[in-house]
C-alpha atoms as a PDB file:
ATOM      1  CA  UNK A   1      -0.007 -21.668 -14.805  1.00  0.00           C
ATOM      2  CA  UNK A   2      -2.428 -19.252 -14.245  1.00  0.00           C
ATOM      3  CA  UNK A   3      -1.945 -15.279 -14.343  1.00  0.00           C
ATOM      4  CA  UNK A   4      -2.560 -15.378 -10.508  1.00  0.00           C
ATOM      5  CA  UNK A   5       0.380 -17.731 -10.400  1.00  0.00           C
ATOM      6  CA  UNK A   6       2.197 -15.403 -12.137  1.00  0.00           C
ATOM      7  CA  UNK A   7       1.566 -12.409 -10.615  1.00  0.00           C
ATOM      8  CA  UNK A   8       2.233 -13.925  -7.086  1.00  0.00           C
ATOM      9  CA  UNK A   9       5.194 -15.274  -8.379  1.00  0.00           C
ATOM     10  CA  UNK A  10       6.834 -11.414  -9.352  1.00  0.00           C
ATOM     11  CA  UNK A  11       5.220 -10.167  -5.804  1.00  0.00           C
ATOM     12  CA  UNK A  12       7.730 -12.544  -4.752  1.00  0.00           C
ATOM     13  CA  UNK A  13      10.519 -11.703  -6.732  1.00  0.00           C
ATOM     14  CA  UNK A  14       9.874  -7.943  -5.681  1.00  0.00           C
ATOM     15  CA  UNK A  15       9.616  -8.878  -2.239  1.00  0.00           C
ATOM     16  CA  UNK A  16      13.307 -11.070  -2.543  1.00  0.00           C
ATOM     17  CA  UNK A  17      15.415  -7.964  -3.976  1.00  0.00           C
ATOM     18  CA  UNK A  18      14.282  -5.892  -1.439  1.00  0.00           C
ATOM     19  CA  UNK A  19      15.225  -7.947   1.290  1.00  0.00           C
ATOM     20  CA  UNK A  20      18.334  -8.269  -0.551  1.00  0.00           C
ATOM     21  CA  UNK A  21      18.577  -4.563  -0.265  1.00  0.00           C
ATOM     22  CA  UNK A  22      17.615  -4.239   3.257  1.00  0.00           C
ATOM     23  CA  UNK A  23      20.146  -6.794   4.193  1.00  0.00           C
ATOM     24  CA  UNK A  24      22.989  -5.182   2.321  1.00  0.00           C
ATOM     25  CA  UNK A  25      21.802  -1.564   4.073  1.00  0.00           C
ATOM     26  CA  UNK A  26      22.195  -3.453   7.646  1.00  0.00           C
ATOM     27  CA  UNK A  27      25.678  -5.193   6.723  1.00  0.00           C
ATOM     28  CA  UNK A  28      26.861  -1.539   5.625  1.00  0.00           C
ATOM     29  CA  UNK A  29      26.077  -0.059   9.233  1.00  0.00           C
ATOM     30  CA  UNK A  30      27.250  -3.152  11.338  1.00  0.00           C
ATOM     31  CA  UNK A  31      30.987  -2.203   9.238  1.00  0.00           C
ATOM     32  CA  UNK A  32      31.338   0.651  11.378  1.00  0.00           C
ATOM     33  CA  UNK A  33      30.419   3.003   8.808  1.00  0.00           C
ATOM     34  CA  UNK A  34      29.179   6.261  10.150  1.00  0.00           C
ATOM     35  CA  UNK A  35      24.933   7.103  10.345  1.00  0.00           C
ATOM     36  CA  UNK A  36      24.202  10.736  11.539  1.00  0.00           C
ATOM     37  CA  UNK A  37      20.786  10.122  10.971  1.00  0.00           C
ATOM     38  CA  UNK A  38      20.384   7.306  13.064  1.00  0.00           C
ATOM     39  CA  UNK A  39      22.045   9.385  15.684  1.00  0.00           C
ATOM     40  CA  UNK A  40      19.765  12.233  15.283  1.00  0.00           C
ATOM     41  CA  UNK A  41      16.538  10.591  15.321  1.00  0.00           C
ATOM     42  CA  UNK A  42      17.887   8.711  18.771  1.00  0.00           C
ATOM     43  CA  UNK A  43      18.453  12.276  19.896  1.00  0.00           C
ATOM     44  CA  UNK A  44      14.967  13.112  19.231  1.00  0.00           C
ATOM     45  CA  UNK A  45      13.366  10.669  20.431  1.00  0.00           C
ATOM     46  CA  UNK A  46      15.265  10.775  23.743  1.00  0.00           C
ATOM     47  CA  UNK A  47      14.037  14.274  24.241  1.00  0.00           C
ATOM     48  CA  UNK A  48      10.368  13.580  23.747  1.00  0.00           C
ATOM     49  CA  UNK A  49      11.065  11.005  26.353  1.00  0.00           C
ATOM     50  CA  UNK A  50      10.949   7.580  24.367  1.00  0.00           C
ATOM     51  CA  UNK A  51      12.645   4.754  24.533  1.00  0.00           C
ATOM     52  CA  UNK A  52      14.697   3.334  21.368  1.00  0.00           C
ATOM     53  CA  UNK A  53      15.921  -0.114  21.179  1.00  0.00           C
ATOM     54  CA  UNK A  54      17.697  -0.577  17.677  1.00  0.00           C
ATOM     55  CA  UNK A  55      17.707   1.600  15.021  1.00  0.00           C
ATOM     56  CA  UNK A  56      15.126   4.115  13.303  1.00  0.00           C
ATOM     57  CA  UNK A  57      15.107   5.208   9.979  1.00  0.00           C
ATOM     58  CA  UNK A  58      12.398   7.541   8.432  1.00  0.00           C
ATOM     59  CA  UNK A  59      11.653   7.663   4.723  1.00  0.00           C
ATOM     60  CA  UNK A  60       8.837   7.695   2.153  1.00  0.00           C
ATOM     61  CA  UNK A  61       6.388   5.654   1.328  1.00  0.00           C
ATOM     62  CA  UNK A  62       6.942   4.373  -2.703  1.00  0.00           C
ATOM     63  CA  UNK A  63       4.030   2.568  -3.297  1.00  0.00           C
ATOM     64  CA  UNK A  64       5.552  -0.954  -2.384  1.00  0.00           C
ATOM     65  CA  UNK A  65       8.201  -0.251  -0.188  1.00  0.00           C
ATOM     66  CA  UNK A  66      10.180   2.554   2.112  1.00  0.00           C
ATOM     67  CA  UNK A  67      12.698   4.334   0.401  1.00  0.00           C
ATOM     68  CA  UNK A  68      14.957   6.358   2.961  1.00  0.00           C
ATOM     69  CA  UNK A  69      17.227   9.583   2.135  1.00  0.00           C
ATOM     70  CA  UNK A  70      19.894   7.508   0.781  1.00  0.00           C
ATOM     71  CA  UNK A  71      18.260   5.630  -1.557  1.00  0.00           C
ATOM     72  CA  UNK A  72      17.830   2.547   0.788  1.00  0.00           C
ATOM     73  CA  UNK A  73      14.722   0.373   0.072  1.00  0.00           C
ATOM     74  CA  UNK A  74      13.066  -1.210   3.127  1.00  0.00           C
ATOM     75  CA  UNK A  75       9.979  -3.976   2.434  1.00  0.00           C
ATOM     76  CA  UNK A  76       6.688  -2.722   3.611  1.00  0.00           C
ATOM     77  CA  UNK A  77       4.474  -5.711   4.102  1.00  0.00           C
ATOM     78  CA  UNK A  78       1.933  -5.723   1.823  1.00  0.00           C
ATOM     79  CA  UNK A  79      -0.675  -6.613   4.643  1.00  0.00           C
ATOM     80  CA  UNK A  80       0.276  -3.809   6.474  1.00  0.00           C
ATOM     81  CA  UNK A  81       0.040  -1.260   3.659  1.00  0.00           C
ATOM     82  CA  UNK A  82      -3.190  -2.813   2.137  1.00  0.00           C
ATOM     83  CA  UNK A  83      -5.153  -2.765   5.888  1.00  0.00           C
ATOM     84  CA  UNK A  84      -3.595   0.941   6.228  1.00  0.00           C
ATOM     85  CA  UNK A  85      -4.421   2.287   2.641  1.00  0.00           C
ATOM     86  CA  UNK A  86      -1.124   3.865   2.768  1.00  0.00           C
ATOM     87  CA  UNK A  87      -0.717   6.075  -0.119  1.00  0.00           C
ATOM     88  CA  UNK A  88       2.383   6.809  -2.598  1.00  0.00           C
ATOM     89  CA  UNK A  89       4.482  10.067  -0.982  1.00  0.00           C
ATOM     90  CA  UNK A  90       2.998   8.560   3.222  1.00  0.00           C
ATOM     91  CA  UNK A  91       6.046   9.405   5.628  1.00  0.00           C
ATOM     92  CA  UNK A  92       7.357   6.995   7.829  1.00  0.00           C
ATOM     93  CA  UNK A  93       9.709   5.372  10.206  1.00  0.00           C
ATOM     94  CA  UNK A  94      10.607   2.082  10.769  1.00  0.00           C
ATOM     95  CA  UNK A  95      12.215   0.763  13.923  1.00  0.00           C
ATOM     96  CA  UNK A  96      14.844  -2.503  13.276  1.00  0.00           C
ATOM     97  CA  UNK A  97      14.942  -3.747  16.682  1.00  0.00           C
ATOM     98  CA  UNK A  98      17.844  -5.495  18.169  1.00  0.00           C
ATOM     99  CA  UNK A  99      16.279  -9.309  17.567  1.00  0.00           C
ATOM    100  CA  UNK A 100      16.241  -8.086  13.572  1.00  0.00           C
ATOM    101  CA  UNK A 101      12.577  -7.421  14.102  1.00  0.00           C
ATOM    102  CA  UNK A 102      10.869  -4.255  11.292  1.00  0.00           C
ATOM    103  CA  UNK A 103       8.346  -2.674  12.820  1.00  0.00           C
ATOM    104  CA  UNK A 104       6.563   0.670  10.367  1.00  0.00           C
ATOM    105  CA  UNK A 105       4.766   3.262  11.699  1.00  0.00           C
ATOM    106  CA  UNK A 106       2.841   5.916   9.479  1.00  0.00           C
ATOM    107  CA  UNK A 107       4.132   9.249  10.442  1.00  0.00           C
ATOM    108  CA  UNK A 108       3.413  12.117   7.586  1.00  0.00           C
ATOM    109  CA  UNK A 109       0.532  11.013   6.058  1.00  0.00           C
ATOM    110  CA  UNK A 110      -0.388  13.232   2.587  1.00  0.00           C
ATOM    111  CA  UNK A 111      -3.883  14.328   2.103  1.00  0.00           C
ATOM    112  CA  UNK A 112      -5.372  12.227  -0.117  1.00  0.00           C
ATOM    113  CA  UNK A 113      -8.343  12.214  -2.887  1.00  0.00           C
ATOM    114  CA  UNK A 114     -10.454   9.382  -4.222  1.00  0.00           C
ATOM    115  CA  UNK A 115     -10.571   8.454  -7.939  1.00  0.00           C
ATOM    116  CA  UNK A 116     -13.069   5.661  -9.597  1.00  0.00           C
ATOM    117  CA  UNK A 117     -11.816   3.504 -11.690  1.00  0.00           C
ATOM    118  CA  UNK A 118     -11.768  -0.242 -13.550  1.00  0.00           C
ATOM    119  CA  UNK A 119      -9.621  -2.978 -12.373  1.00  0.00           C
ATOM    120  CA  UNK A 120      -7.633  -4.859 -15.329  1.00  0.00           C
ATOM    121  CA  UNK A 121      -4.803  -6.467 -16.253  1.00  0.00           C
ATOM    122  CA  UNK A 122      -1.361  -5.608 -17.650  1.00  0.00           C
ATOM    123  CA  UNK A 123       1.603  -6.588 -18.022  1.00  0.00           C
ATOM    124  CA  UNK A 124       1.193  -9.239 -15.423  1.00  0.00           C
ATOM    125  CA  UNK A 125      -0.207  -7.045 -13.105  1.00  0.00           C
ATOM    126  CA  UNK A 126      -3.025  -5.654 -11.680  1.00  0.00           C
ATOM    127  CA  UNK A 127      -3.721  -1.906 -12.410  1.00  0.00           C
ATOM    128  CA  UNK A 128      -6.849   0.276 -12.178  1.00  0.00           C
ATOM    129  CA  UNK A 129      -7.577   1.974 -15.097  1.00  0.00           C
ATOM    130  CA  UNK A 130      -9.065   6.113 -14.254  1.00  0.00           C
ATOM    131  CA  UNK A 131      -9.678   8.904 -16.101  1.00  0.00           C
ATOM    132  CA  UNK A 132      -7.305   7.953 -19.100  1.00  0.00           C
ATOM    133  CA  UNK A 133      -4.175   6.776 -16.578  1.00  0.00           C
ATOM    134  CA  UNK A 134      -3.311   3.373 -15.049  1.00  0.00           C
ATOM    135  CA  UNK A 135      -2.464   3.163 -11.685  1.00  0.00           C
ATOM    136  CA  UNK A 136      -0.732   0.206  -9.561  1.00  0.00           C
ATOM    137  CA  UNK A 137      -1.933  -1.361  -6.648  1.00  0.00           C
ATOM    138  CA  UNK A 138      -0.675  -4.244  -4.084  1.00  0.00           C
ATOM    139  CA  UNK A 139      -2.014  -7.832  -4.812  1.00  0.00           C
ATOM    140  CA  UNK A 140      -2.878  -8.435  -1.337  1.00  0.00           C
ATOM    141  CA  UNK A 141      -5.342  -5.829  -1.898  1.00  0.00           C
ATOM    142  CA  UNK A 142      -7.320  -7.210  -5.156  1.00  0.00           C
ATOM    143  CA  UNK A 143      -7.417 -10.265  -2.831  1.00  0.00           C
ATOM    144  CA  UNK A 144      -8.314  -8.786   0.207  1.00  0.00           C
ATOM    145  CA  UNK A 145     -11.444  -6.995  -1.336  1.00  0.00           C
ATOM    146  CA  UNK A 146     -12.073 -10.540  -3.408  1.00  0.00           C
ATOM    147  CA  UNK A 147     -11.464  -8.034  -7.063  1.00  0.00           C
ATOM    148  CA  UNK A 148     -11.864  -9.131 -10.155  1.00  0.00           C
ATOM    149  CA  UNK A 149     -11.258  -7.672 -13.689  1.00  0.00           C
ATOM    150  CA  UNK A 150     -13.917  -5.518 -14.537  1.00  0.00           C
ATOM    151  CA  UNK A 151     -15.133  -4.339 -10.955  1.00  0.00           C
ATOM    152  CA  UNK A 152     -14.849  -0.951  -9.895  1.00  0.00           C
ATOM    153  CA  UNK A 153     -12.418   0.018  -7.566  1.00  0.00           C
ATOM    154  CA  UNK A 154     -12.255   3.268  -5.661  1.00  0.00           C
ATOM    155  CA  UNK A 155      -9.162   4.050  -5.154  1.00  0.00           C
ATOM    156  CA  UNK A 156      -6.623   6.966  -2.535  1.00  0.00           C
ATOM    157  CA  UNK A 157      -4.511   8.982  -4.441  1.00  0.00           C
ATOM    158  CA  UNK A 158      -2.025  12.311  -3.411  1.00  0.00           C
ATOM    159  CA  UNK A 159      -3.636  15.090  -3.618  1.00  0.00           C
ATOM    160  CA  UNK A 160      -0.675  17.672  -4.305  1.00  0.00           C
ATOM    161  CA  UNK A 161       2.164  15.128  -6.505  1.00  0.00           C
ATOM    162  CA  UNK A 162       1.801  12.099  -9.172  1.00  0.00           C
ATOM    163  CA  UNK A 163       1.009   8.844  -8.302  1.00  0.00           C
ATOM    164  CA  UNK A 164       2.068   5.980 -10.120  1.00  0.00           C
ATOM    165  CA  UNK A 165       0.739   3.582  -7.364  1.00  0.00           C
ATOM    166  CA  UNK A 166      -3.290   4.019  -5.729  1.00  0.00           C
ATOM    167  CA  UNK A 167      -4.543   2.431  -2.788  1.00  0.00           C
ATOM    168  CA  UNK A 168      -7.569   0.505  -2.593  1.00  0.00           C
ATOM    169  CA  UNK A 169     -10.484   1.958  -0.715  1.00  0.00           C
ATOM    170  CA  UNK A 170     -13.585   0.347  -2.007  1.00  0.00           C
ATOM    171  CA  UNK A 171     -14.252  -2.168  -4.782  1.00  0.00           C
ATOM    172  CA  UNK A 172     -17.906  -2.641  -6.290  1.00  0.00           C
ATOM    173  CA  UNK A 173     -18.345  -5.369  -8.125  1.00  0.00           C
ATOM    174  CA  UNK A 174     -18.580  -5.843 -11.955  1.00  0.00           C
ATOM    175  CA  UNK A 175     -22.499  -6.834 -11.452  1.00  0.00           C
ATOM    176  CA  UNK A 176     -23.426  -4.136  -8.794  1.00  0.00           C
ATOM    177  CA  UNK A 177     -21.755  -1.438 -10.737  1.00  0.00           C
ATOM    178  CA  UNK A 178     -23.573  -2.530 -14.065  1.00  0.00           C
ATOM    179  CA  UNK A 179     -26.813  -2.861 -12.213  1.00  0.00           C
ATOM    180  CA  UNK A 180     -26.429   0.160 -10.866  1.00  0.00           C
ATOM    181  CA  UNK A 181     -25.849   2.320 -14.144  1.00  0.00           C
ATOM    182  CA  UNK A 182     -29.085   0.695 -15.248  1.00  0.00           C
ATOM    183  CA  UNK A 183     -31.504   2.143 -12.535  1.00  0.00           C
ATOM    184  CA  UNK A 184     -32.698  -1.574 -11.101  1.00  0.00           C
ATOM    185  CA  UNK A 185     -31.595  -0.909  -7.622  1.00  0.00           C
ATOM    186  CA  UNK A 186     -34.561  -0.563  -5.210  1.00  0.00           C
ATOM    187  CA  UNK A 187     -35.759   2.714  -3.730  1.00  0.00           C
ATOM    188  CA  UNK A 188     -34.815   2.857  -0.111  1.00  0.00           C
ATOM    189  CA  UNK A 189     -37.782   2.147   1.101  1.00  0.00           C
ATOM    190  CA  UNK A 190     -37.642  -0.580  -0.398  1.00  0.00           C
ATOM    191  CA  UNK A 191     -33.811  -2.196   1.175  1.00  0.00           C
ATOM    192  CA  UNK A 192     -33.627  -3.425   3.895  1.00  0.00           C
ATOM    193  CA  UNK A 193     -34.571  -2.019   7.485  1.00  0.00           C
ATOM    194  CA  UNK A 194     -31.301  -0.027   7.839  1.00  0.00           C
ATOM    195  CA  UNK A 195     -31.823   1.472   3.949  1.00  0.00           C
ATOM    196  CA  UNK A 196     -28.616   0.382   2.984  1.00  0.00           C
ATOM    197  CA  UNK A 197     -27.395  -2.084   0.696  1.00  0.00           C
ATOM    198  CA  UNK A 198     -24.934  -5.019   0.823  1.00  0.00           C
ATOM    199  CA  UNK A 199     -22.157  -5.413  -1.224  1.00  0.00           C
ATOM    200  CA  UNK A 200     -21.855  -8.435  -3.245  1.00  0.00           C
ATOM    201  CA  UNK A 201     -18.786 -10.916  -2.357  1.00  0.00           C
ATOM    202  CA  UNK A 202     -17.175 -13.048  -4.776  1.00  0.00           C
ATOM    203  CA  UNK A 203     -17.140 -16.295  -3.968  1.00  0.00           C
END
């Protein structure tokens, strides 16, 4: 089995126990157990005008998942988050419609700042090594961009708070990046017509 095996197989895992957690969050409200803050955000949104079917619940962004005021861990999908670059410390609201359905919405995004690093392995997991730290990030982004160990990744980070988890921005390849450092990239005028130059895919 193959460390790509292995990582997908914890993404999994992850994924499973908070679904678990989810579920166990919805069979506490259907008990008749009190939720001011559902009722409060369906106040709100009534007087802007909207219309809510099902419940809302605003939290905070973790890294991997929404974690709301009382602790309660929602799944983000990992599509979602990757295409979205949200960042650790993003607020934002999810709306559990009647059918069951989860749909997340980015409300209180954090300003953000971009840090270079190298994309390794550890622990099972992918991490991008910068400026002496290691940060997370989602699978489904290393595959997105086509990363492998040793590219460079650029990467979002908060601005004002610690982040133990960085969002993908960019990713230059291992080859580009060494090239680079070297000086053999053409002049401009030597590129292409539009003076810019295409990133290398892995295949």
């Amino acid at each position: 089995m193959t460390n790509d095996h292995l990582i997908h197989m914890q993404e999994l895992i992850e994924s499973a126990i908070s679904s678990l957690k989810t579920a166990q969050a919805m069979l506490r409200d259907t008990t008749g157990i009190a939720d001011p803050a559902h009722e409060r955000h369906m106040l709100n949104a009534n007087r802007l005008g909207g219309k809510v079917d099902g419940k809302i619940v605003e939290g905070v962004f973790d890294g991997q998942n929404m974690v709301d005021a009382d602790g309660n861990t929602y799944p983000v999908p990992a599509n979602y988050a990757s295409k979205s670059k949200l960042v650790e410390g993003d607020g934002m609201k999810l709306i559990i419609t009647d059918e069951g359905k989860f749909i997340y919405k980015q409300i209180a995004p954090l300003e953000r700042q971009t840090v270079r690093g190298v994309l390794i392995q550890e622990d099972g997991q992918y991490k991008i090594l910068a400026e002496g730290k290691t940060y997370r990030v989602l699978l489904a982004s290393v595959t997105f961009y086509r990363a492998e160990v040793g590219d460079q990744i650029v990467i979002l980070l908060p601005k004002s708070q610690e982040a133990h988890w960085g969002a993908v921005d960019a990713v230059i390849p291992r080859h580009i990046a060494e090239r680079s450092a070297k000086g053999i990239f053409k002049q401009p005028a030597d590129e292409g017509e539009d003076g810019e130059l295409t990133p290398a895919v892995h295949t």
